[in-house]
Structure formats: structure tokens, C-alpha cells
PDB file of N, CA and C in Angstrom:
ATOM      1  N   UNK A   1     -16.546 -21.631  37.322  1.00  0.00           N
ATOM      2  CA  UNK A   1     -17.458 -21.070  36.342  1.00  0.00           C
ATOM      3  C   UNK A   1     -16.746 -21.061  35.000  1.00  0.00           C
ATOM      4  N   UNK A   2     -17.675 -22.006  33.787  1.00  0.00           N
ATOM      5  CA  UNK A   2     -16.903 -21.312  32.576  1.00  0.00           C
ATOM      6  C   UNK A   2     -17.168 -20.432  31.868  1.00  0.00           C
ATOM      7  N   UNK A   3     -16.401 -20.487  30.858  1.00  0.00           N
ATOM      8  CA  UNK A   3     -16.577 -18.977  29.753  1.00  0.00           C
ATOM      9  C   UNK A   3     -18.239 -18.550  30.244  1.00  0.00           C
ATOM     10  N   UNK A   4     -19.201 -19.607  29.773  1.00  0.00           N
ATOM     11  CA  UNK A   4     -20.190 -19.165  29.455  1.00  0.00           C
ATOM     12  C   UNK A   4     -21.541 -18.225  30.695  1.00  0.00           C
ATOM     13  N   UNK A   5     -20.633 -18.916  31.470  1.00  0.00           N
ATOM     14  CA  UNK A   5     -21.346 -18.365  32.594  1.00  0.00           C
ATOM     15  C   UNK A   5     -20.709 -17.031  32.958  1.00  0.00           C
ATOM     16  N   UNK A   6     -19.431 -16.959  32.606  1.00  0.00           N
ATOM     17  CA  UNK A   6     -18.652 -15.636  33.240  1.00  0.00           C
ATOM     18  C   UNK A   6     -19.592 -14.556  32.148  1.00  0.00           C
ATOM     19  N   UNK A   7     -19.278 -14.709  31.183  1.00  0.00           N
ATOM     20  CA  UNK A   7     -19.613 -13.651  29.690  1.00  0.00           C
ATOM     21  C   UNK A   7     -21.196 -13.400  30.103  1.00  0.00           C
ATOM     22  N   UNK A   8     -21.657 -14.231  30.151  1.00  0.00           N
ATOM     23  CA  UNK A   8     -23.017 -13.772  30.619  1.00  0.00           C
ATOM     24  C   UNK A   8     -23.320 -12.787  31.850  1.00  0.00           C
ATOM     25  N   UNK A   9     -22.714 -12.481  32.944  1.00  0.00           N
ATOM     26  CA  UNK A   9     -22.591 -12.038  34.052  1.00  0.00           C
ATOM     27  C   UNK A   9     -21.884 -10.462  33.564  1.00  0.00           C
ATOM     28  N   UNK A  10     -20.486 -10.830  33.322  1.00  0.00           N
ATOM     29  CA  UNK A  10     -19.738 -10.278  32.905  1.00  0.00           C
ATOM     30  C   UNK A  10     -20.704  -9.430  31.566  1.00  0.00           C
ATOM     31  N   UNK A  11     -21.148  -9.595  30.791  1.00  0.00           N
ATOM     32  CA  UNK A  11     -21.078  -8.743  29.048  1.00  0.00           C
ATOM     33  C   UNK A  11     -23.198  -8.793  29.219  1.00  0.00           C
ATOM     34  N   UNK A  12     -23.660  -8.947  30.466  1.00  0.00           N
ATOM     35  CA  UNK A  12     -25.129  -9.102  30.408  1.00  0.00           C
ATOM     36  C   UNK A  12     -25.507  -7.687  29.660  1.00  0.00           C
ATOM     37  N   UNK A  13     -25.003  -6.349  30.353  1.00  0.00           N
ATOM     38  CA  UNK A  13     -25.713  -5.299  29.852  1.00  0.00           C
ATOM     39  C   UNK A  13     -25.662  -5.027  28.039  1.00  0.00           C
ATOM     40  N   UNK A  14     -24.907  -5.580  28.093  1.00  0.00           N
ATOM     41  CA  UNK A  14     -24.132  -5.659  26.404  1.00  0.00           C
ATOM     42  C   UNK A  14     -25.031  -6.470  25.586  1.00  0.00           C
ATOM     43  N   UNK A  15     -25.291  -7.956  26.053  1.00  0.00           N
ATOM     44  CA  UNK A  15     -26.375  -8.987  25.353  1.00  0.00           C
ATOM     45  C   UNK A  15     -27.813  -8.221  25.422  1.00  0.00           C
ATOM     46  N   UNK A  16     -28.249  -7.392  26.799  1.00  0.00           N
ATOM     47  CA  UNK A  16     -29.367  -7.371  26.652  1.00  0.00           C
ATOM     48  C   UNK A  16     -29.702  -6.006  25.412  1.00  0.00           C
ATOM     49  N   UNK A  17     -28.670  -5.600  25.539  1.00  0.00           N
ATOM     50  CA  UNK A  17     -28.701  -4.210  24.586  1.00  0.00           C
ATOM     51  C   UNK A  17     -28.580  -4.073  23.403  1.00  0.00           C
ATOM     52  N   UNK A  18     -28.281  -5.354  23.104  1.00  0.00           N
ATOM     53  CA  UNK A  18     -27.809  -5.847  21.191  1.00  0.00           C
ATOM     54  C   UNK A  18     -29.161  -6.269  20.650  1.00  0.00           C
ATOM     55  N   UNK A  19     -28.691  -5.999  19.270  1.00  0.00           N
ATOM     56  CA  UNK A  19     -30.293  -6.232  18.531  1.00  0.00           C
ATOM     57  C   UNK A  19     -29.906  -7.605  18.192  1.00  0.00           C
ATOM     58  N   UNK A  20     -28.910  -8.164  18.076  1.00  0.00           N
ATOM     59  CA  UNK A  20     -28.627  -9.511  18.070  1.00  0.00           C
ATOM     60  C   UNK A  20     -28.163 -10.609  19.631  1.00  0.00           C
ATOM     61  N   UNK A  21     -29.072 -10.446  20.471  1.00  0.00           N
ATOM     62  CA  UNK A  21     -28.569 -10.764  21.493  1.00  0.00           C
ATOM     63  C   UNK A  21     -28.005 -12.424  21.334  1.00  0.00           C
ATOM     64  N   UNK A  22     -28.231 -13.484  20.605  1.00  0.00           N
ATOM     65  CA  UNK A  22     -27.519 -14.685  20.545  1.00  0.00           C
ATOM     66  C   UNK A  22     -25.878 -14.610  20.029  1.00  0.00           C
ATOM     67  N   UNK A  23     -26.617 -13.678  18.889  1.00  0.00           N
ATOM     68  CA  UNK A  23     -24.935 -13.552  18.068  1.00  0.00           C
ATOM     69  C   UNK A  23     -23.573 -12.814  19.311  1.00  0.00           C
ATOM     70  N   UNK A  24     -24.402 -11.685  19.476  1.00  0.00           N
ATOM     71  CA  UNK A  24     -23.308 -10.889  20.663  1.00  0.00           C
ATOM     72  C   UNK A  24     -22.947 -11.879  22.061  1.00  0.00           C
ATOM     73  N   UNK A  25     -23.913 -12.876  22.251  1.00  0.00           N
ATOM     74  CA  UNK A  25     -23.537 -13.512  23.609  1.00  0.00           C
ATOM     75  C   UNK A  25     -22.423 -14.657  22.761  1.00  0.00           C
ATOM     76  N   UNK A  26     -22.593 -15.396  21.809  1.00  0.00           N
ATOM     77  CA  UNK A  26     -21.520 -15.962  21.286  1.00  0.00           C
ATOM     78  C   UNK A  26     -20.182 -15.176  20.887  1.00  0.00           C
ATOM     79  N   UNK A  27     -20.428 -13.697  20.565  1.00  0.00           N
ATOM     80  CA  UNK A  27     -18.994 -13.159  20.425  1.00  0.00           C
ATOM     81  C   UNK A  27     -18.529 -13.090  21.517  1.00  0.00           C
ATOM     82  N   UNK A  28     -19.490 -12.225  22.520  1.00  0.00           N
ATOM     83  CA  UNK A  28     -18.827 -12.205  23.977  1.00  0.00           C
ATOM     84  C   UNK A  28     -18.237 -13.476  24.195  1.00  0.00           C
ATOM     85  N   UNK A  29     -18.562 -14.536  24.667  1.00  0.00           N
ATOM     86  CA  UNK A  29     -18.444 -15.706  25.103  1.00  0.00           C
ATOM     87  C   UNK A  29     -17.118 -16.177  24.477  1.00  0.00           C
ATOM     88  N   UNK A  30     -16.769 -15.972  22.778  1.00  0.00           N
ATOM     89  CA  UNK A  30     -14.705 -16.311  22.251  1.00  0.00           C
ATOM     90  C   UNK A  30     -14.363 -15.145  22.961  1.00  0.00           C
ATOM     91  N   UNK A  31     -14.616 -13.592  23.019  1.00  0.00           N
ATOM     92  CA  UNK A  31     -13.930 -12.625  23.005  1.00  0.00           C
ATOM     93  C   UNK A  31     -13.556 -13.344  25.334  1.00  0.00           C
ATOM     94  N   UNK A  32     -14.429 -13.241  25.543  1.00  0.00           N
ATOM     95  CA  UNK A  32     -14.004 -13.997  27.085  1.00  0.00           C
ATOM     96  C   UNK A  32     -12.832 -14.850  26.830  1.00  0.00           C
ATOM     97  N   UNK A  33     -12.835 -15.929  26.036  1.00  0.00           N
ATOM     98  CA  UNK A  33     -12.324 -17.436  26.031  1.00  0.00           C
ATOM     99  C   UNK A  33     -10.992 -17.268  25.537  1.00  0.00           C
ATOM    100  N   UNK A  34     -10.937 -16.209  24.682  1.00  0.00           N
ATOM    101  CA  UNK A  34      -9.392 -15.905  24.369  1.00  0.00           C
ATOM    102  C   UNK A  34      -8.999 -14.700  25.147  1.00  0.00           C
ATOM    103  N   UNK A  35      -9.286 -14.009  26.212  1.00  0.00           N
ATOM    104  CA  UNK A  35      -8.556 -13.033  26.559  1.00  0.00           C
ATOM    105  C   UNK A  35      -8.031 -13.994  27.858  1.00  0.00           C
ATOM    106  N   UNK A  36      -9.581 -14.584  28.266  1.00  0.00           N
ATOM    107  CA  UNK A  36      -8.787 -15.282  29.990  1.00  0.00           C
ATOM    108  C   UNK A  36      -8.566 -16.521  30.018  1.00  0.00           C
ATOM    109  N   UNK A  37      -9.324 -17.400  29.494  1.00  0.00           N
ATOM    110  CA  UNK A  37      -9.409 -18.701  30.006  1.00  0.00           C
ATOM    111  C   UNK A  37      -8.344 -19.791  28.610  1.00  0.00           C
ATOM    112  N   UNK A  38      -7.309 -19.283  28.967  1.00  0.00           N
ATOM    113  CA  UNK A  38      -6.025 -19.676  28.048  1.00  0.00           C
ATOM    114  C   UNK A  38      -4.786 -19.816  28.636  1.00  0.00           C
ATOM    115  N   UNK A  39      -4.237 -21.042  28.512  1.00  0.00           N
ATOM    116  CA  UNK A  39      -2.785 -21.148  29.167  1.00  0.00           C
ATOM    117  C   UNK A  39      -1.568 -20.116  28.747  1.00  0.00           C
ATOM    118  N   UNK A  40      -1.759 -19.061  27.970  1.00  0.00           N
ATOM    119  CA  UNK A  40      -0.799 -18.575  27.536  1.00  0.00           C
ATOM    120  C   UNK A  40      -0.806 -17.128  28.487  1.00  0.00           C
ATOM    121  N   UNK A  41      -2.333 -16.645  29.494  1.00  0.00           N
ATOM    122  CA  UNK A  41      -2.296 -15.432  30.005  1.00  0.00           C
ATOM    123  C   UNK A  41      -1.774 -16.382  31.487  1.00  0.00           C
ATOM    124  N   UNK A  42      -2.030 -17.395  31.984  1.00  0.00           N
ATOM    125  CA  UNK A  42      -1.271 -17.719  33.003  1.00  0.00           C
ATOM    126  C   UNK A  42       0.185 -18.034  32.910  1.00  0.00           C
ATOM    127  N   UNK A  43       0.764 -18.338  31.903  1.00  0.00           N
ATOM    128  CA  UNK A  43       1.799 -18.231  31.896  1.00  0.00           C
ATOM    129  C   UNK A  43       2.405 -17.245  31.827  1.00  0.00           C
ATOM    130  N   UNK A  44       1.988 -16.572  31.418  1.00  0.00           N
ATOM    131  CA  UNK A  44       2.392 -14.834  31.307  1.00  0.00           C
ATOM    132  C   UNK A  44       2.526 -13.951  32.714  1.00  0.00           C
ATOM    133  N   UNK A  45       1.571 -14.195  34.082  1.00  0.00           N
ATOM    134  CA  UNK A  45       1.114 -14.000  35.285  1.00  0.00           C
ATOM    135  C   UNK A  45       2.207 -14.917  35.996  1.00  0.00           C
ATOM    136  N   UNK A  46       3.138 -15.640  35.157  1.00  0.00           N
ATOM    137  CA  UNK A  46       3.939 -16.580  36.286  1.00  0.00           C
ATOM    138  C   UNK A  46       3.066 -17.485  37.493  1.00  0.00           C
ATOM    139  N   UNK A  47       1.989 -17.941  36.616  1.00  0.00           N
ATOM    140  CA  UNK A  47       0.983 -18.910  37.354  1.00  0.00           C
ATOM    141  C   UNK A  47       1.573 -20.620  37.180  1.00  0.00           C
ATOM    142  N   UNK A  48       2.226 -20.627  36.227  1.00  0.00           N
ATOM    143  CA  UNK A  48       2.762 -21.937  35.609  1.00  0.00           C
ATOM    144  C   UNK A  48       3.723 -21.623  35.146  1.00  0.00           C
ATOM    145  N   UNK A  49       4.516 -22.774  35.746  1.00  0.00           N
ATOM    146  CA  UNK A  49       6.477 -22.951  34.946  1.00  0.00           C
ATOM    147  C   UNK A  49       6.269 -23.241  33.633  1.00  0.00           C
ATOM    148  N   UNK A  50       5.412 -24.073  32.556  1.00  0.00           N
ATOM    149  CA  UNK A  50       6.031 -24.003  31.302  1.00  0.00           C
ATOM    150  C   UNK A  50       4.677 -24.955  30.333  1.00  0.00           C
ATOM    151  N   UNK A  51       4.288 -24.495  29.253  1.00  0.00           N
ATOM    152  CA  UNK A  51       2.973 -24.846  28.671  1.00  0.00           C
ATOM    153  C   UNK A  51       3.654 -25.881  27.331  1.00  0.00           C
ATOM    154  N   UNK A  52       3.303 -27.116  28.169  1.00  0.00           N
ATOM    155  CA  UNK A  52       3.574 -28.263  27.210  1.00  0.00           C
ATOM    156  C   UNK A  52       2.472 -28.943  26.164  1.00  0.00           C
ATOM    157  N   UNK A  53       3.337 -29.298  25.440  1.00  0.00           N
ATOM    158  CA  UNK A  53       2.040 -30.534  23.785  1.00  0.00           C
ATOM    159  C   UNK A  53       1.948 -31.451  24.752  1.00  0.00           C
ATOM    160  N   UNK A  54       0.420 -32.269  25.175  1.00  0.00           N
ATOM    161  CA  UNK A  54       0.299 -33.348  25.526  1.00  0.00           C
ATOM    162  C   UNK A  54       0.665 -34.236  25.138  1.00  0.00           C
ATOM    163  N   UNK A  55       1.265 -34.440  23.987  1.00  0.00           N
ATOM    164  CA  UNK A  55       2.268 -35.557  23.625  1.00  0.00           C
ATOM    165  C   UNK A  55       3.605 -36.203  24.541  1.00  0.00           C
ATOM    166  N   UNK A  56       3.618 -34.714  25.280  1.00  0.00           N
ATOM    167  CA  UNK A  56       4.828 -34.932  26.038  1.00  0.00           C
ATOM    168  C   UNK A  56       5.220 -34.683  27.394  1.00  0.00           C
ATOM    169  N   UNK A  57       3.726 -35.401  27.750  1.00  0.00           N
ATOM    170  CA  UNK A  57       3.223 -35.146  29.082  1.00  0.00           C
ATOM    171  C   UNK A  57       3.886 -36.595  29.934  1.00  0.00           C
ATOM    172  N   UNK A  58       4.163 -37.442  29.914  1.00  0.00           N
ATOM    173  CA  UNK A  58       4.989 -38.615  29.644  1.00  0.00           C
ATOM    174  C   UNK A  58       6.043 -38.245  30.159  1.00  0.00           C
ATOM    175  N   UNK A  59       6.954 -37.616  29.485  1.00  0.00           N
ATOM    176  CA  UNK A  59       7.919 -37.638  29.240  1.00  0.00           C
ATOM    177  C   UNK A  59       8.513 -36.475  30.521  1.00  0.00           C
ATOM    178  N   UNK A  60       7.733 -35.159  30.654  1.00  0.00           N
ATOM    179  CA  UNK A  60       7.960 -34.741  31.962  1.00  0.00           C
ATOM    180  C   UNK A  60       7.345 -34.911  33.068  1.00  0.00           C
ATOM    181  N   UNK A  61       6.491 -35.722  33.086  1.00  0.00           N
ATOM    182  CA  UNK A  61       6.403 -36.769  34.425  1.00  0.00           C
ATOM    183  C   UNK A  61       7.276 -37.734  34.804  1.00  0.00           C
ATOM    184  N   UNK A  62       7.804 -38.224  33.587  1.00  0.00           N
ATOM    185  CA  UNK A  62       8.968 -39.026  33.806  1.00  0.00           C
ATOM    186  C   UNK A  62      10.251 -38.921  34.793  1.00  0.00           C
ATOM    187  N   UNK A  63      10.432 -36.996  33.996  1.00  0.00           N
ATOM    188  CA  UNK A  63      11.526 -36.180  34.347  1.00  0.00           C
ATOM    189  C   UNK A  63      11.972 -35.949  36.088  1.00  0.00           C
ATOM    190  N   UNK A  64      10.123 -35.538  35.807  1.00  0.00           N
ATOM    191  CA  UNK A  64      10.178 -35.120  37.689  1.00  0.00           C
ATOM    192  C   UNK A  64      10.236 -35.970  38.788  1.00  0.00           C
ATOM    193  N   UNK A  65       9.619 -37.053  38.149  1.00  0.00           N
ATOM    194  CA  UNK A  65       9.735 -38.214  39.555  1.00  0.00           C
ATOM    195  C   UNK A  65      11.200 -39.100  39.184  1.00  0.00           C
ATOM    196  N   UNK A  66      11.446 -38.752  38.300  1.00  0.00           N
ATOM    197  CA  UNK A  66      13.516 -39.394  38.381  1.00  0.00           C
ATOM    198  C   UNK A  66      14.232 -38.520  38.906  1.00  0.00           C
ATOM    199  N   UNK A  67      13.785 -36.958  39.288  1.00  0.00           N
ATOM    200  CA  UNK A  67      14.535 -36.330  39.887  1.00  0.00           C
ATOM    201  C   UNK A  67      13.976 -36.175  41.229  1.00  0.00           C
ATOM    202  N   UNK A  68      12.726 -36.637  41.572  1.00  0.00           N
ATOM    203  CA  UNK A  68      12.555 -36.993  42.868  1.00  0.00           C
ATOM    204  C   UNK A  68      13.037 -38.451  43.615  1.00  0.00           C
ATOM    205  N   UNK A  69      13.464 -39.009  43.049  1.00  0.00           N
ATOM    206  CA  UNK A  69      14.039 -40.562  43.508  1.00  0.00           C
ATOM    207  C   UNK A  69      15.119 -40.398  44.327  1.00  0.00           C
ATOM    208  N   UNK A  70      15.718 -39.454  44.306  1.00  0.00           N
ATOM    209  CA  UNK A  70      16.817 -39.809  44.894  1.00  0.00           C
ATOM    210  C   UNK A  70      16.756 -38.785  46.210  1.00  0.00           C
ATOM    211  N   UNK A  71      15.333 -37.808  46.348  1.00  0.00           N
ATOM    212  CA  UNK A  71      15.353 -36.718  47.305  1.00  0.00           C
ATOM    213  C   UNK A  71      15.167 -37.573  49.056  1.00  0.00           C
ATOM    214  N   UNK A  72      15.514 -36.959  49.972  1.00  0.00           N
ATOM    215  CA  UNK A  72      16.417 -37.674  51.047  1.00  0.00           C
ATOM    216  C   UNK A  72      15.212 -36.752  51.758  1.00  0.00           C
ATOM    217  N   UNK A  73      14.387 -36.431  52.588  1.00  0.00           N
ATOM    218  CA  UNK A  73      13.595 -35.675  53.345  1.00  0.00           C
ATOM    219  C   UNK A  73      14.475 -35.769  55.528  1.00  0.00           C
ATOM    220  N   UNK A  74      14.915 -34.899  55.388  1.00  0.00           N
ATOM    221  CA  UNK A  74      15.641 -34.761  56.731  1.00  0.00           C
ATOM    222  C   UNK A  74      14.469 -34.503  57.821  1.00  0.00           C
ATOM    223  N   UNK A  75      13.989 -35.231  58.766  1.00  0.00           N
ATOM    224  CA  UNK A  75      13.501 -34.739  59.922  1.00  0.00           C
ATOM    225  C   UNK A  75      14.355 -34.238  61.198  1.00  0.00           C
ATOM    226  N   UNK A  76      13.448 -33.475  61.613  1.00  0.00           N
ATOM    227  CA  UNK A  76      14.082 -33.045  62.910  1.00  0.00           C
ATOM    228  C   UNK A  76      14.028 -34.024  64.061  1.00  0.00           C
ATOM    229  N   UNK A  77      14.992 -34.426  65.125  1.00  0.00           N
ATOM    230  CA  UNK A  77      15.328 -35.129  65.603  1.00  0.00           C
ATOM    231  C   UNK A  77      13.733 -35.457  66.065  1.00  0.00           C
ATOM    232  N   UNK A  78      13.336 -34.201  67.174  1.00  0.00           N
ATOM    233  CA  UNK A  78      12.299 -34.324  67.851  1.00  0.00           C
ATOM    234  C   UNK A  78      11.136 -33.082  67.791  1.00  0.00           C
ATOM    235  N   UNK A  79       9.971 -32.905  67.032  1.00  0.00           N
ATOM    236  CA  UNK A  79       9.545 -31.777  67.007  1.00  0.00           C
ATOM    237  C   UNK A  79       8.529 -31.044  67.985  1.00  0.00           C
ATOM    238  N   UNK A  80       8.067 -31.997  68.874  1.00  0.00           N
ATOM    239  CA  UNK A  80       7.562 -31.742  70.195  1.00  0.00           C
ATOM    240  C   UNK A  80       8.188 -32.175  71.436  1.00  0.00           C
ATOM    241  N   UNK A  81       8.514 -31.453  72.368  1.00  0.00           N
ATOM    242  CA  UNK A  81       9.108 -32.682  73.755  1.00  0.00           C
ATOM    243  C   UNK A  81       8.208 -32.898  74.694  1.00  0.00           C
ATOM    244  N   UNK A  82       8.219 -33.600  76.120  1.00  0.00           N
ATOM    245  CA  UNK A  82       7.186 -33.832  76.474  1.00  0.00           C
ATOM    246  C   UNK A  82       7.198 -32.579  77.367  1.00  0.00           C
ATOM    247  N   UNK A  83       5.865 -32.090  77.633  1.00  0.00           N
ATOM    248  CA  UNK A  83       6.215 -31.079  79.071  1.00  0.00           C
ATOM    249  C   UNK A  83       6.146 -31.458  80.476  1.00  0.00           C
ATOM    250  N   UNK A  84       6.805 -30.992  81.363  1.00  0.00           N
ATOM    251  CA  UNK A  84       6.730 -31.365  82.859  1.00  0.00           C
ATOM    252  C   UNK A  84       5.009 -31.579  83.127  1.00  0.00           C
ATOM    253  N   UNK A  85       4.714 -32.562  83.748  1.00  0.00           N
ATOM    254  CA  UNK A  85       3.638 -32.410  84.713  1.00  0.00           C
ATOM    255  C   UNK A  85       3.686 -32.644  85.970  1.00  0.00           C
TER     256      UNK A  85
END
């Protein structure tokens, strides 16, 4: 759901109660968009390691799969055996 659907749900008693109900559903609707739906309150929640410029989105994709190249994945010899029948 986005902003617009949340704010509406969310801030309905508020729109229906305003003598400006378009104007108040558009304030509601930034006042929503900047409190939640922003990379800076998930980062804050420790939802995400680190809020990058798409410029330099490249560049740590780059990062991560050169530091996955060399990862070695160990299996266990055998992870089921057979059972007696």
C-alpha cells in the first residue's frame, strides 16, 4: 500500500472533518510520506546497512560480489543416512 492509500485509511476521520477535505488529504498524504515511507526511518530501525546515491550503486555491487568470489561453501559430508529396512 502507498502513501496514498495508507493516509486515507490512516487520517480518514481527519479528511472527512476538514472544511478543506482535498487540501488536508494532500497534507496528510507528505505529512505520511515524510514521517514513514523514507529510507532514512529504516535506517534508523536498523532495517538496512547503509543508504546509498544511485550513482554508486555499481560500484557496491561490484564490492559485494568481489568479496563473494572467493567464498568456499563447506558441506556436510552426509546430511541424511539411509535407515535400516
Amino acid at each position: 500500500m502507498g502513501p496514498d492509500g495508507a493516509a486515507n485509511i490512516i487520517f480518514r476521520k481527519d479528511i472527512k472533518d476538514s472544511s478543506d477535505p482535498v487540501q488536508t488529504r494532500k497534507d496528510k498524504i507528505q505529512e505520511y510520506t515524510d514521517k514513514v515511507t523514507n529510507p532514512y526511518v529504516a535506517a534508523s530501525k536498523g532495517f538496512v546497512d547503509d543508504i546509498i546515491d544511485p550513482a554508486q550503486t555499481r560500484q557496491y555491487v561490484a564490492a559485494a560480489l568481489e568479496m563473494l568470489s572467493s567464498k568456499s561453501e563447506a558441506r556436510p559430508k552426509k546430511k541424511h543416512g539411509n535407515i535400516p529396512l
